[in-house]
C-alpha atoms as a PDB file:
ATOM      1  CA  UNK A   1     160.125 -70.241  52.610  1.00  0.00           C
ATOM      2  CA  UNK A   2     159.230 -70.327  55.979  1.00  0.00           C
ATOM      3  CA  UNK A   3     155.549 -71.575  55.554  1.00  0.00           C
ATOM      4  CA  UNK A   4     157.627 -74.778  53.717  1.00  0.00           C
ATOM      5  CA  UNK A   5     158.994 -75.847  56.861  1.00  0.00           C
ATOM      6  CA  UNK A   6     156.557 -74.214  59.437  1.00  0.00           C
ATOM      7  CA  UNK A   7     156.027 -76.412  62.874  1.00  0.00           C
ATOM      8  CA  UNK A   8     153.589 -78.692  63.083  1.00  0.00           C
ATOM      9  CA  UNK A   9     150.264 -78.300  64.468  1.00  0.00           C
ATOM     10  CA  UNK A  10     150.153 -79.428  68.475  1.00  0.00           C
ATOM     11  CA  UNK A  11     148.285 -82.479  69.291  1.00  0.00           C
ATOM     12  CA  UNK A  12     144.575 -82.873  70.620  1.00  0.00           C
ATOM     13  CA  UNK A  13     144.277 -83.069  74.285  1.00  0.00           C
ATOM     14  CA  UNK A  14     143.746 -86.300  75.335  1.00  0.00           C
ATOM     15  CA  UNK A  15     139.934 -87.402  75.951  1.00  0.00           C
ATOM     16  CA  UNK A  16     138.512 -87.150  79.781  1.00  0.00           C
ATOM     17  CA  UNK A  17     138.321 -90.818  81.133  1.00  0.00           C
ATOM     18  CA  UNK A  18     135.100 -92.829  81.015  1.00  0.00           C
ATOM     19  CA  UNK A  19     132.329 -92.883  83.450  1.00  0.00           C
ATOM     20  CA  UNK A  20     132.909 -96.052  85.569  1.00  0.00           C
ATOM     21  CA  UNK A  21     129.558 -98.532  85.680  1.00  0.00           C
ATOM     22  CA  UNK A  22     128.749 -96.951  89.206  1.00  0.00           C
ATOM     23  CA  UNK A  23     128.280 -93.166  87.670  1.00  0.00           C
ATOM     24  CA  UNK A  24     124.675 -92.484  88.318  1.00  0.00           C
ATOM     25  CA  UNK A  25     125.037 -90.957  84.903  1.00  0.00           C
ATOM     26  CA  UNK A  26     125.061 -94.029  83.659  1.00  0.00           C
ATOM     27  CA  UNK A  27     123.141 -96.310  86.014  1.00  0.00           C
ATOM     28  CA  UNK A  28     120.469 -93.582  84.894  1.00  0.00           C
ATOM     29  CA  UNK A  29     121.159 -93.947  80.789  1.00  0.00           C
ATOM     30  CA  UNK A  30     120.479 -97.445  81.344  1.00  0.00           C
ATOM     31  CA  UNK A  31     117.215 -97.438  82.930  1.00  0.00           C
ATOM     32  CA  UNK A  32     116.120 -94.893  80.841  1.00  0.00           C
ATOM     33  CA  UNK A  33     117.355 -97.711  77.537  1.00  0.00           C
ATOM     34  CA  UNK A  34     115.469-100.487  79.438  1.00  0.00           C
ATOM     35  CA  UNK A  35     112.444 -98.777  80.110  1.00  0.00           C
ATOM     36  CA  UNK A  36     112.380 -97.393  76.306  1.00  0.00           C
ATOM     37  CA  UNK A  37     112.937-101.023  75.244  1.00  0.00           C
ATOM     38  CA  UNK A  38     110.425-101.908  77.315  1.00  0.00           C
ATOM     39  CA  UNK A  39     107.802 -99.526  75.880  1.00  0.00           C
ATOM     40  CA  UNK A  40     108.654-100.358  72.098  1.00  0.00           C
ATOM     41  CA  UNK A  41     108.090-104.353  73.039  1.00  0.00           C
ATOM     42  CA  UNK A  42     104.649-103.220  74.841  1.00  0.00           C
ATOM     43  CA  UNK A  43     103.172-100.992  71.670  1.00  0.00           C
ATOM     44  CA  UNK A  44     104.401-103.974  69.089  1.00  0.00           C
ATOM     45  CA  UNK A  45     102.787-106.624  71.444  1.00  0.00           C
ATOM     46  CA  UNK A  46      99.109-104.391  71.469  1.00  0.00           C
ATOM     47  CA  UNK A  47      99.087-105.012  67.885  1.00  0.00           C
ATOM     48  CA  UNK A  48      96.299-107.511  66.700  1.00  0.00           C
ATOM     49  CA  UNK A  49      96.169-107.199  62.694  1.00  0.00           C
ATOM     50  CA  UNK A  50      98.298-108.066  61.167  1.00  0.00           C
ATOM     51  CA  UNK A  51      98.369-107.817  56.528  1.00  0.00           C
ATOM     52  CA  UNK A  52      95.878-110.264  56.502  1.00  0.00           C
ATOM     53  CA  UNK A  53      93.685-108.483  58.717  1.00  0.00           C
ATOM     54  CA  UNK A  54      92.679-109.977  62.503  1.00  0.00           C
ATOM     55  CA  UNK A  55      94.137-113.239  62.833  1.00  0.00           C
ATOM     56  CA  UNK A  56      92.756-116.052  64.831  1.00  0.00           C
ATOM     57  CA  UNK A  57      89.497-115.980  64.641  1.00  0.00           C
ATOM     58  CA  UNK A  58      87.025-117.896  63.091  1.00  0.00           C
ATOM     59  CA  UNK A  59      85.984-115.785  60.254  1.00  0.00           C
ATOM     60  CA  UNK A  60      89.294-116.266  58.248  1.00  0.00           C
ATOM     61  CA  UNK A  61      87.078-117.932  55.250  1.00  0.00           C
ATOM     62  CA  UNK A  62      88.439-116.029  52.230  1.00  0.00           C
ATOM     63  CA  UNK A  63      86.331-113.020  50.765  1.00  0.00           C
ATOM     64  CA  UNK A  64      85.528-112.943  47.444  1.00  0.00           C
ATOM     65  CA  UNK A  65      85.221-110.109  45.398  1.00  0.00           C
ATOM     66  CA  UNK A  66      83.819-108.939  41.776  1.00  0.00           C
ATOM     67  CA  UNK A  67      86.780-108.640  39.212  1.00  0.00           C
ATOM     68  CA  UNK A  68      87.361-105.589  37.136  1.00  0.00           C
ATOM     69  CA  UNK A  69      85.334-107.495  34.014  1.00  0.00           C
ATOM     70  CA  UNK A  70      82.171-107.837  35.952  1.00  0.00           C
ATOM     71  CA  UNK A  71      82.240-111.739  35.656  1.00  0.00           C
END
């Protein structure tokens, strides 16, 4: 009968506080977010093609091709 009525567990410990803005912790997390932000805008800006191939220049006249039927 005794596991009927047994005490409840205790409760968690509370959570440590949060780092204030002037942690270097976290000046350093967010220079480390801006430069990686950085980076991803630089590789996505190198990018000339696009699905239509290179874009912009002056040989954009379409291309034609045979079809499957040889016509």
């Amino acid at each position: 009968m005794s596991a009927v009525f047994s005490r409840p567990p205790p409760p968690p410990p509370p959570p440590p506080p949060a780092p204030s803005r002037d942690d270097p912790a976290v000046e350093a997390a967010r220079k480390r977010a801006v430069r990686a932000a950085g980076n991803a805008r630089g590789r996505s800006a190198t990018v000339l093609t696009g699905d239509r191939g290179l874009t912009g220049l002056a040989s954009d006249a379409p291309v034609s091709k045979k079809t499957l039927l040889g016509a």
